[in-house]
PDB file of N, CA and C in Angstrom:
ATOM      1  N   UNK A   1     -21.592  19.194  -3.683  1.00  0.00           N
ATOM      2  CA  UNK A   1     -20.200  18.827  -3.852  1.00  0.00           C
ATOM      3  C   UNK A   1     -20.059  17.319  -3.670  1.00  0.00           C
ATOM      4  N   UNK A   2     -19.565  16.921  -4.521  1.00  0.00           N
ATOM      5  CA  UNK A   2     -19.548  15.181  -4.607  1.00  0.00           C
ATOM      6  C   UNK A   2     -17.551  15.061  -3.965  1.00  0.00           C
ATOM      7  N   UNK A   3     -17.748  13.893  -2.813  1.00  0.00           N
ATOM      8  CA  UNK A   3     -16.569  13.542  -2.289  1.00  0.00           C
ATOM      9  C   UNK A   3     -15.521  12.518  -3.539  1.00  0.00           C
ATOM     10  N   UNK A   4     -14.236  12.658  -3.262  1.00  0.00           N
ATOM     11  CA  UNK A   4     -13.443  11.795  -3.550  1.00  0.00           C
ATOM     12  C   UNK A   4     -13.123  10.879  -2.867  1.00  0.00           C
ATOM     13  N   UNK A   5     -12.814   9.790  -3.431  1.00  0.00           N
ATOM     14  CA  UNK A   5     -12.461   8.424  -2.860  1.00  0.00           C
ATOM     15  C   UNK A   5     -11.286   8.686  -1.914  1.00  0.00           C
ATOM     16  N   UNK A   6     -10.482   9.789  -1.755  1.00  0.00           N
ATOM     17  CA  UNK A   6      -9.923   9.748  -0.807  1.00  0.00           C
ATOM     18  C   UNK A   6     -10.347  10.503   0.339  1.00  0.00           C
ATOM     19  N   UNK A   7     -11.383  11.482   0.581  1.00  0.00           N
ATOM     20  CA  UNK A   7     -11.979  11.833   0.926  1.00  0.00           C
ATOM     21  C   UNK A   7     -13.023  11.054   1.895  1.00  0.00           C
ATOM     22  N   UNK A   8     -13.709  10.339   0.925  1.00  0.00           N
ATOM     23  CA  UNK A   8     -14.268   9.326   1.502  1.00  0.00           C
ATOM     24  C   UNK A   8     -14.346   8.433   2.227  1.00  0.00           C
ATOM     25  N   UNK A   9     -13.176   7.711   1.676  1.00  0.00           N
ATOM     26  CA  UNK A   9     -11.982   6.630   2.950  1.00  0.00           C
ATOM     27  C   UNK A   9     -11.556   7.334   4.442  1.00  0.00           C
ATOM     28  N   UNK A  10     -11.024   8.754   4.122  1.00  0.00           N
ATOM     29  CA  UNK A  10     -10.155   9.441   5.003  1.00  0.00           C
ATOM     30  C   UNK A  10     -11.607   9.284   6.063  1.00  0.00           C
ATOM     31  N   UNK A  11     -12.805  10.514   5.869  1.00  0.00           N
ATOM     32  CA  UNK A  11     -14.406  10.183   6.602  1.00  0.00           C
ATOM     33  C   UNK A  11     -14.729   9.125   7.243  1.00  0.00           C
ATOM     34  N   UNK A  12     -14.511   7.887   6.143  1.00  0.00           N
ATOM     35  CA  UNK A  12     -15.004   6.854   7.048  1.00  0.00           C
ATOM     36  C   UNK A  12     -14.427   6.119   7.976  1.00  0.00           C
ATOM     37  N   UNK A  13     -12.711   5.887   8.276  1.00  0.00           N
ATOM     38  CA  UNK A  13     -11.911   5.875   8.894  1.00  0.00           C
ATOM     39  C   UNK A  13     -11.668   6.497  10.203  1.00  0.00           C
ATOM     40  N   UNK A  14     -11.647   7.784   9.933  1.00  0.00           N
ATOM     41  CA  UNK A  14     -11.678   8.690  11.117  1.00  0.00           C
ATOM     42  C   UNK A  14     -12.765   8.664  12.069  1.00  0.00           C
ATOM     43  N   UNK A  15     -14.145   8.318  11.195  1.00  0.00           N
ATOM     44  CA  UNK A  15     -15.093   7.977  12.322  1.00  0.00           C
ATOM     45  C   UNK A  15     -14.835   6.442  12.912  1.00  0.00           C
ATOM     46  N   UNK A  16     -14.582   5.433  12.144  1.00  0.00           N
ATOM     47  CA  UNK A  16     -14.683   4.098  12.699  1.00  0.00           C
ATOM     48  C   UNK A  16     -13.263   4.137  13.774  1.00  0.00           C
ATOM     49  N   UNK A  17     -12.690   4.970  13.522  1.00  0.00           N
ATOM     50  CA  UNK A  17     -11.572   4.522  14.244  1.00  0.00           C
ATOM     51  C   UNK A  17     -10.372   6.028  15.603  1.00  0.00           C
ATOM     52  N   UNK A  18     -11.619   7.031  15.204  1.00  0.00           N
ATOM     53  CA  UNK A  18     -11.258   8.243  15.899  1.00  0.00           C
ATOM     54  C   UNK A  18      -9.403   8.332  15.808  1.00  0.00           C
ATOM     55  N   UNK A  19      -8.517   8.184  14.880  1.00  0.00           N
ATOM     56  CA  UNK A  19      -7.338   8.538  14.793  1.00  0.00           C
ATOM     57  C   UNK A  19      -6.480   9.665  15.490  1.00  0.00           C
ATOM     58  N   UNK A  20      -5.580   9.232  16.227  1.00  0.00           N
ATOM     59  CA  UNK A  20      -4.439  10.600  16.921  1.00  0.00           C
ATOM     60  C   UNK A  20      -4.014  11.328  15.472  1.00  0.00           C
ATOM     61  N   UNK A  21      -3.550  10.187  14.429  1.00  0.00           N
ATOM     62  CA  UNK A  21      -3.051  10.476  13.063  1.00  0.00           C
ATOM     63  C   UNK A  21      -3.517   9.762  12.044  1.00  0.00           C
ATOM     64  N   UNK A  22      -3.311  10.378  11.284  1.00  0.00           N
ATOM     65  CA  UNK A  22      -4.128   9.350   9.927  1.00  0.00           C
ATOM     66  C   UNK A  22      -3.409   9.944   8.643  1.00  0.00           C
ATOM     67  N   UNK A  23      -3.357   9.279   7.790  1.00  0.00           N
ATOM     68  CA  UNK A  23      -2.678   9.548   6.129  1.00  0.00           C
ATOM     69  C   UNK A  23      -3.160   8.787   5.278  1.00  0.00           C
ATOM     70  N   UNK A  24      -3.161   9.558   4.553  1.00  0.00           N
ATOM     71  CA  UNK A  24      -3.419   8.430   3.166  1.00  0.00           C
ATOM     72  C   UNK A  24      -3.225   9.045   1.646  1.00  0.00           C
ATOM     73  N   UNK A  25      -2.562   8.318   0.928  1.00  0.00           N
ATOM     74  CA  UNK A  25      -2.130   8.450  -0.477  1.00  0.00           C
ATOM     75  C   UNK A  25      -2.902   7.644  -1.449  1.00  0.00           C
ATOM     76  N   UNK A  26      -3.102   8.584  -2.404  1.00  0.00           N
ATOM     77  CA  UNK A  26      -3.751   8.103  -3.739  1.00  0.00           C
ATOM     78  C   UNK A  26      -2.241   7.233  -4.524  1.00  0.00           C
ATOM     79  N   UNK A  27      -2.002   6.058  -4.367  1.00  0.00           N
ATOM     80  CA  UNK A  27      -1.364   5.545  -5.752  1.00  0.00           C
ATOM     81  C   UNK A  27      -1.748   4.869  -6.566  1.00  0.00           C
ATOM     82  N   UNK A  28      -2.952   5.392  -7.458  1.00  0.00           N
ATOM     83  CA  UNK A  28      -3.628   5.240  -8.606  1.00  0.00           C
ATOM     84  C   UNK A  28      -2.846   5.370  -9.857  1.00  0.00           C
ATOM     85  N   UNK A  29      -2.633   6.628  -9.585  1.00  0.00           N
ATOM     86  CA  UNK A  29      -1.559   6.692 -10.960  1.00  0.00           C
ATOM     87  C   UNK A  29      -0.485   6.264 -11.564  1.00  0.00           C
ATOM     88  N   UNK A  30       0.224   5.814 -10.272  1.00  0.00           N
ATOM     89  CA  UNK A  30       1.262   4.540 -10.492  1.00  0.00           C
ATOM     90  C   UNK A  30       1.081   3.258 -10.904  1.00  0.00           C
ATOM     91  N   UNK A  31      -0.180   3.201 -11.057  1.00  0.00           N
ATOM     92  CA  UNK A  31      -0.577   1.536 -11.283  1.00  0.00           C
ATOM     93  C   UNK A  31      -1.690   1.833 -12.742  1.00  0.00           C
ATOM     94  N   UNK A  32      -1.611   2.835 -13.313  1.00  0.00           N
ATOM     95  CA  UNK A  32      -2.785   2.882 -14.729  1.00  0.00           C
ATOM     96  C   UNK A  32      -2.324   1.480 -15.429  1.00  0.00           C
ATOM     97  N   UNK A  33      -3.348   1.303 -16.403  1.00  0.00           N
ATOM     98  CA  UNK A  33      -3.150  -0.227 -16.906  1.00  0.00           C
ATOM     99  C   UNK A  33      -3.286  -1.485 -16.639  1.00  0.00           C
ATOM    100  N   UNK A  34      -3.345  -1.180 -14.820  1.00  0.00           N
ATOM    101  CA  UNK A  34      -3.577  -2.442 -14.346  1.00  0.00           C
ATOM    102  C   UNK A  34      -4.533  -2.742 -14.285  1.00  0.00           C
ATOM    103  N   UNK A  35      -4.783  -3.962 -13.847  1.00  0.00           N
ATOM    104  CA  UNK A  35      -6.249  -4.880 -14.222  1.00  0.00           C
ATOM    105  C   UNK A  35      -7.432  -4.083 -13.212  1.00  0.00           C
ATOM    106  N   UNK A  36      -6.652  -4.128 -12.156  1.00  0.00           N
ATOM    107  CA  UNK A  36      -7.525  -3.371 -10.976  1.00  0.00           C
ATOM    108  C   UNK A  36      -8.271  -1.869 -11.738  1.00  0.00           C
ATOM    109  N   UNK A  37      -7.095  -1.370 -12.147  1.00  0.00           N
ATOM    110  CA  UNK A  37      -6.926   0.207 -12.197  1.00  0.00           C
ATOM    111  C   UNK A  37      -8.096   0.569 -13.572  1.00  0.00           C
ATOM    112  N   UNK A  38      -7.685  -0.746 -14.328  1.00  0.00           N
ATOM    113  CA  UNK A  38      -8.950  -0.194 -15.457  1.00  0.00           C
ATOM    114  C   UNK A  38     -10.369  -1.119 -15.156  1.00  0.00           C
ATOM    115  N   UNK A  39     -10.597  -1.199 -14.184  1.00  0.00           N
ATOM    116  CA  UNK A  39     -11.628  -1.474 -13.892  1.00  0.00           C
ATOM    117  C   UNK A  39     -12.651  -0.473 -12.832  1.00  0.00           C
ATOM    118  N   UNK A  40     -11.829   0.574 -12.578  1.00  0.00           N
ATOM    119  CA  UNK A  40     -12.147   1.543 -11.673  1.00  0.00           C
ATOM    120  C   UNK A  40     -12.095   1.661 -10.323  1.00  0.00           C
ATOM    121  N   UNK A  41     -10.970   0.617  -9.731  1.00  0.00           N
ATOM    122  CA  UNK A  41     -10.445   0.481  -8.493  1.00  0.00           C
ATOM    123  C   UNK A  41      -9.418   1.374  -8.457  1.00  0.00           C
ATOM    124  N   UNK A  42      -9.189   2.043  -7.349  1.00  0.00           N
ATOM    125  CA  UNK A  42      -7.996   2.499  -6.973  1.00  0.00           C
ATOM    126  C   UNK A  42      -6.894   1.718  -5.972  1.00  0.00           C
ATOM    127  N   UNK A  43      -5.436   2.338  -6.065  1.00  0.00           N
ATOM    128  CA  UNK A  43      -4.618   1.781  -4.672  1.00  0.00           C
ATOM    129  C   UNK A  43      -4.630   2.721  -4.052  1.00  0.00           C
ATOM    130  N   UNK A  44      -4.309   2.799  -2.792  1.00  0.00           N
ATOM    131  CA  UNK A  44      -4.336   3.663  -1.887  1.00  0.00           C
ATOM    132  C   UNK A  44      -3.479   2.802  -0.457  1.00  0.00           C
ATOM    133  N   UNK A  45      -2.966   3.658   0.163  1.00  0.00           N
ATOM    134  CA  UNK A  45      -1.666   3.790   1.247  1.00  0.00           C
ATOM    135  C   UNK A  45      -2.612   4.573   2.279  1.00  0.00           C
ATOM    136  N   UNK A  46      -2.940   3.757   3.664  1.00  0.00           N
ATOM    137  CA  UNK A  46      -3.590   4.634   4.806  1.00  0.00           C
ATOM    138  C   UNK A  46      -2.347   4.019   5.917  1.00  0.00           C
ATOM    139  N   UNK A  47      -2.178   5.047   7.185  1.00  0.00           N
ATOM    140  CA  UNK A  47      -1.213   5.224   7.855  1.00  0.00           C
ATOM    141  C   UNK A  47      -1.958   5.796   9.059  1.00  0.00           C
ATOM    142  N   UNK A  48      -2.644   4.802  10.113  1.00  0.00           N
ATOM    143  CA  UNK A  48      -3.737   4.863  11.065  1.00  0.00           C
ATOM    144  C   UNK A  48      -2.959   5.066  12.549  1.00  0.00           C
ATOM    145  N   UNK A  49      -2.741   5.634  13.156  1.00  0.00           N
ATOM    146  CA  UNK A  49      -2.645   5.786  14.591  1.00  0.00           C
ATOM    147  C   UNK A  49      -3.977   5.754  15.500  1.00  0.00           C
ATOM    148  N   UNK A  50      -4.226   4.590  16.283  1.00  0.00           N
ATOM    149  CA  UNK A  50      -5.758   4.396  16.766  1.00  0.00           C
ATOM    150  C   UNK A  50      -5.711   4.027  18.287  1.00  0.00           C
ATOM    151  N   UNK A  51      -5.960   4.331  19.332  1.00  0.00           N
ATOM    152  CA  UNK A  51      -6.648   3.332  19.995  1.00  0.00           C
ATOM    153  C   UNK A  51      -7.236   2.298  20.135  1.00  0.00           C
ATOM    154  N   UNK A  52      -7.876   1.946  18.823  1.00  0.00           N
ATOM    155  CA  UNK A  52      -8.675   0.834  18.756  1.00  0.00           C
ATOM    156  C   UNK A  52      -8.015  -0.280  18.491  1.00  0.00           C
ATOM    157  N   UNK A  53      -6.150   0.050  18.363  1.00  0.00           N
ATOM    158  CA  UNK A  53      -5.954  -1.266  17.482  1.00  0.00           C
ATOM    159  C   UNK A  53      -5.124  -2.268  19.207  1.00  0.00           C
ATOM    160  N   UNK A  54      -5.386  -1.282  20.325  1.00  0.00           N
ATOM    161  CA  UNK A  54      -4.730  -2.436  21.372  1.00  0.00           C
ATOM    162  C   UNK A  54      -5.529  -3.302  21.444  1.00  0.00           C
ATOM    163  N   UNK A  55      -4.435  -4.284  21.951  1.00  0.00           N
ATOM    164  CA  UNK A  55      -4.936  -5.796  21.774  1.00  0.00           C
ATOM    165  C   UNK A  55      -4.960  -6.436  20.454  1.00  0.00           C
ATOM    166  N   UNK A  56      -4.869  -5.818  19.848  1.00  0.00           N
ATOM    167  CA  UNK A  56      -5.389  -6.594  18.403  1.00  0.00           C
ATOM    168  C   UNK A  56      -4.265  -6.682  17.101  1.00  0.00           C
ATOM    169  N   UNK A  57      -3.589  -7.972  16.424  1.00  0.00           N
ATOM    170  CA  UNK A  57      -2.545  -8.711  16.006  1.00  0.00           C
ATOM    171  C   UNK A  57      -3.014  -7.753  14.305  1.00  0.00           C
ATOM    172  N   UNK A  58      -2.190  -7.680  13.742  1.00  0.00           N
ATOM    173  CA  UNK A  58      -2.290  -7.122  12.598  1.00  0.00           C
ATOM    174  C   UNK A  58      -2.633  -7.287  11.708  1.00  0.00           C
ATOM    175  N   UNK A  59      -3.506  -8.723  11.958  1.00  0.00           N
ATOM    176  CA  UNK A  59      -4.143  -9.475  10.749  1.00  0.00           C
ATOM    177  C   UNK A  59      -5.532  -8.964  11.567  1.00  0.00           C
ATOM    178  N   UNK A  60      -6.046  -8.642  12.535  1.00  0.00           N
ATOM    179  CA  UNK A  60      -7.750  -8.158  13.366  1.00  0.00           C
ATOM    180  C   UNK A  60      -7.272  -6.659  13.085  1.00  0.00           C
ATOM    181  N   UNK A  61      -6.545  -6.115  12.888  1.00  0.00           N
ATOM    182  CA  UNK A  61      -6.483  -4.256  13.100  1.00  0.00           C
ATOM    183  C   UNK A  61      -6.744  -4.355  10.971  1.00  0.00           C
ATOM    184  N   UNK A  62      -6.371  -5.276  10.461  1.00  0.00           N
ATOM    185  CA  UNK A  62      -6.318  -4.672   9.405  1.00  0.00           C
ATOM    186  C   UNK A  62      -7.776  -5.074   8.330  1.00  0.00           C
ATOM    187  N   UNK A  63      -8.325  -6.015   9.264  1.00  0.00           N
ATOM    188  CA  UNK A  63      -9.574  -6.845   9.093  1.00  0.00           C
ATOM    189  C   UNK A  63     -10.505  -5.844   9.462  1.00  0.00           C
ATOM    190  N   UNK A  64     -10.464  -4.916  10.905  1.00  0.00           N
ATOM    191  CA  UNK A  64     -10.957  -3.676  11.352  1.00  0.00           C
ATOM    192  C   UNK A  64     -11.303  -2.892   9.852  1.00  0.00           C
ATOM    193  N   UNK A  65      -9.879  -2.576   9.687  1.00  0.00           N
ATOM    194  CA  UNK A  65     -10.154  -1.594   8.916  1.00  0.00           C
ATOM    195  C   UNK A  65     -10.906  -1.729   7.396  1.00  0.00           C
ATOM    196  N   UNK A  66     -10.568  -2.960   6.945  1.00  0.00           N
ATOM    197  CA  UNK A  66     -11.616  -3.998   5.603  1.00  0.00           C
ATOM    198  C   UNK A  66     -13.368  -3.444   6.377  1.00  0.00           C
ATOM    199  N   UNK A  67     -13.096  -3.828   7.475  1.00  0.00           N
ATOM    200  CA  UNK A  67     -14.894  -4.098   7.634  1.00  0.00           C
ATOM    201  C   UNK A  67     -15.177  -2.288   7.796  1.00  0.00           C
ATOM    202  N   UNK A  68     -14.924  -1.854   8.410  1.00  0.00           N
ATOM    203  CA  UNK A  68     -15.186  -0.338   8.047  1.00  0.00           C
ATOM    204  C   UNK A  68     -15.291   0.268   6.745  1.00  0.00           C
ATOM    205  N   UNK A  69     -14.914  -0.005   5.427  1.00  0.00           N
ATOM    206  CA  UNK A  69     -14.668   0.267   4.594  1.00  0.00           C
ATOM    207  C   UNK A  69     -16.071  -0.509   3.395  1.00  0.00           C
ATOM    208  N   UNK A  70     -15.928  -1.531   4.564  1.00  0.00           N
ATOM    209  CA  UNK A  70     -17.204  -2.006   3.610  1.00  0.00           C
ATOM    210  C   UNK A  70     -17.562  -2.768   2.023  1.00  0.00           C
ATOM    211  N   UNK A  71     -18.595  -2.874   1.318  1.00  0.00           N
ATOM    212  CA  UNK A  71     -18.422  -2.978   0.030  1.00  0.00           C
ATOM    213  C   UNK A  71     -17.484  -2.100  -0.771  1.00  0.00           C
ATOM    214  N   UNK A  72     -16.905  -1.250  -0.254  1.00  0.00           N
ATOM    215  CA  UNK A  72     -15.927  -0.256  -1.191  1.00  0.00           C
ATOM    216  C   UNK A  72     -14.831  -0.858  -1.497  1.00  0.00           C
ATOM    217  N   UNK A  73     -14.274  -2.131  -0.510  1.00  0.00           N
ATOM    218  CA  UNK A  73     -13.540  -2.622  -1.055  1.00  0.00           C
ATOM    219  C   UNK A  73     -13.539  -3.747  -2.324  1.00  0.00           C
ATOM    220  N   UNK A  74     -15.020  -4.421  -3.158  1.00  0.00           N
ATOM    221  CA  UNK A  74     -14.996  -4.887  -3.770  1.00  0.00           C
ATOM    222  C   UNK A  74     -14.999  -3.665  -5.084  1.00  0.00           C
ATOM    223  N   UNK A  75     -15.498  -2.594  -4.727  1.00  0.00           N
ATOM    224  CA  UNK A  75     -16.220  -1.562  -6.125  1.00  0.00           C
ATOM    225  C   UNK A  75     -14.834  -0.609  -6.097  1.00  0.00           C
ATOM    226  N   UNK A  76     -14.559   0.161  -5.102  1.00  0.00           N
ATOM    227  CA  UNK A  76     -13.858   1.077  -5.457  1.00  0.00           C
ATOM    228  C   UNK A  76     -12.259   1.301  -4.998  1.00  0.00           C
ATOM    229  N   UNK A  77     -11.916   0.111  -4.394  1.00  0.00           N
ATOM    230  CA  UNK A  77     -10.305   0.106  -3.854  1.00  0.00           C
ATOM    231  C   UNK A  77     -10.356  -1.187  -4.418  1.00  0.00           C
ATOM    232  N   UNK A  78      -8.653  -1.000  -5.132  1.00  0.00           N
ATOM    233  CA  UNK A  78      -8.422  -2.405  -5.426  1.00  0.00           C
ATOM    234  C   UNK A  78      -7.451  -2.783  -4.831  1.00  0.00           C
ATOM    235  N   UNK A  79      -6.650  -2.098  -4.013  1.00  0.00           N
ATOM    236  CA  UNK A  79      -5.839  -2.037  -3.451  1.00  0.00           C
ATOM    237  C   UNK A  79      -5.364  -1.159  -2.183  1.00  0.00           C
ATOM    238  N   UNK A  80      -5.314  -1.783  -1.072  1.00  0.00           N
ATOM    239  CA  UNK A  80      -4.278  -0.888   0.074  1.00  0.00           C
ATOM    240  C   UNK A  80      -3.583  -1.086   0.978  1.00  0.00           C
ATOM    241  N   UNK A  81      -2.962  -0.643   1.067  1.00  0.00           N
ATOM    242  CA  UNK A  81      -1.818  -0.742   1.937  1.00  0.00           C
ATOM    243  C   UNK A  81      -2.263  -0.137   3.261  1.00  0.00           C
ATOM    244  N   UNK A  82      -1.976  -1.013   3.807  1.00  0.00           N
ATOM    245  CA  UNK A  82      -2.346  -0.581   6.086  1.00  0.00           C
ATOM    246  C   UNK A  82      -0.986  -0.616   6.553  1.00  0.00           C
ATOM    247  N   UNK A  83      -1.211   0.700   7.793  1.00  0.00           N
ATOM    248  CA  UNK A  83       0.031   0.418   8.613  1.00  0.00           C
ATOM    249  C   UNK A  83      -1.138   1.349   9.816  1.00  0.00           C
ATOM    250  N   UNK A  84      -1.267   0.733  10.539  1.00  0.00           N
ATOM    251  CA  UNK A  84      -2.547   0.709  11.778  1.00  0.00           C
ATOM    252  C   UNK A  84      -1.175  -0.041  13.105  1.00  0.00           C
ATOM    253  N   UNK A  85      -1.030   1.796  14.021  1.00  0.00           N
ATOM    254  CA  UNK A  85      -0.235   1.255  15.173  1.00  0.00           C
ATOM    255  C   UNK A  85      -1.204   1.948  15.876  1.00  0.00           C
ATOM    256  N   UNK A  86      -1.019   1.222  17.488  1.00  0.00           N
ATOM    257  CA  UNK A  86      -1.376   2.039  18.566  1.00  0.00           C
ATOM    258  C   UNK A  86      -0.659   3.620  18.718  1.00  0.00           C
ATOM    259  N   UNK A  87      -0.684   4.128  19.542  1.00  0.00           N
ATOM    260  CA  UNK A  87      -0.318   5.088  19.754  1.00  0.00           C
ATOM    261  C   UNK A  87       1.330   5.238  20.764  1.00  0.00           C
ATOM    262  N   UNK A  88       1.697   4.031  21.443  1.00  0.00           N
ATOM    263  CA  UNK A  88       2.470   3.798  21.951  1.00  0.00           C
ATOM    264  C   UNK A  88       3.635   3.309  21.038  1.00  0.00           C
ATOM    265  N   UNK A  89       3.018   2.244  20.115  1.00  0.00           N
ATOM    266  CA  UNK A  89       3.656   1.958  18.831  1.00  0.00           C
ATOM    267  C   UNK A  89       4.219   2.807  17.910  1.00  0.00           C
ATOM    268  N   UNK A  90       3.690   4.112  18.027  1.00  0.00           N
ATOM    269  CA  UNK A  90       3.560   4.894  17.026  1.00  0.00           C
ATOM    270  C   UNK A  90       4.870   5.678  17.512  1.00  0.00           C
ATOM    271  N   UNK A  91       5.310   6.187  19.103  1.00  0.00           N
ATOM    272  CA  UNK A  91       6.281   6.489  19.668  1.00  0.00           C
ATOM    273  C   UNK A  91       7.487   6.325  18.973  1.00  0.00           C
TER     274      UNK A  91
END
């Protein structure tokens, strides 16, 4: 069984970042045509509740989440949207 890119993201996330909550939306299809989109990038919307992000300003929680993700962000996301709160935040 071969994973989907949202699938995939959701996996690698949840391990780098053990989530209370986590989400994420495919909006690929809203964006066909685009430069990204016909090149075989997707957008995508993740919605992280972490521990990992105390202490850390929303430009390092969202840098977190770039470096977890890895080369996937040059090949297979062309786009996403972060919203990465603590858990207190999240209240």
């Amino acid at each position: 069984m071969t994973q989907t890119r949202v699938e995939w993201i959701e996996e690698t996330l949840r391990a780098a970042f053990a989530p209370q909550h986590f989400s994420i939306e495919d909006d690929s299809a809203k964006h066909a045509g685009h430069a990204g989109a016909r090149s075989g990038g997707g957008h995508f919307r993740v919605f992280i509740v972490s521990d990992s992000f105390r202490g850390k300003s929303l430009v390092q929680r969202h840098h977190a989440v770039y470096a977890a993700l890895g080369t996937a962000m040059q090949t297979d996301i062309h786009a996403l949207a972060i919203r990465a709160l603590t858990p207190e935040e999240w209240r």
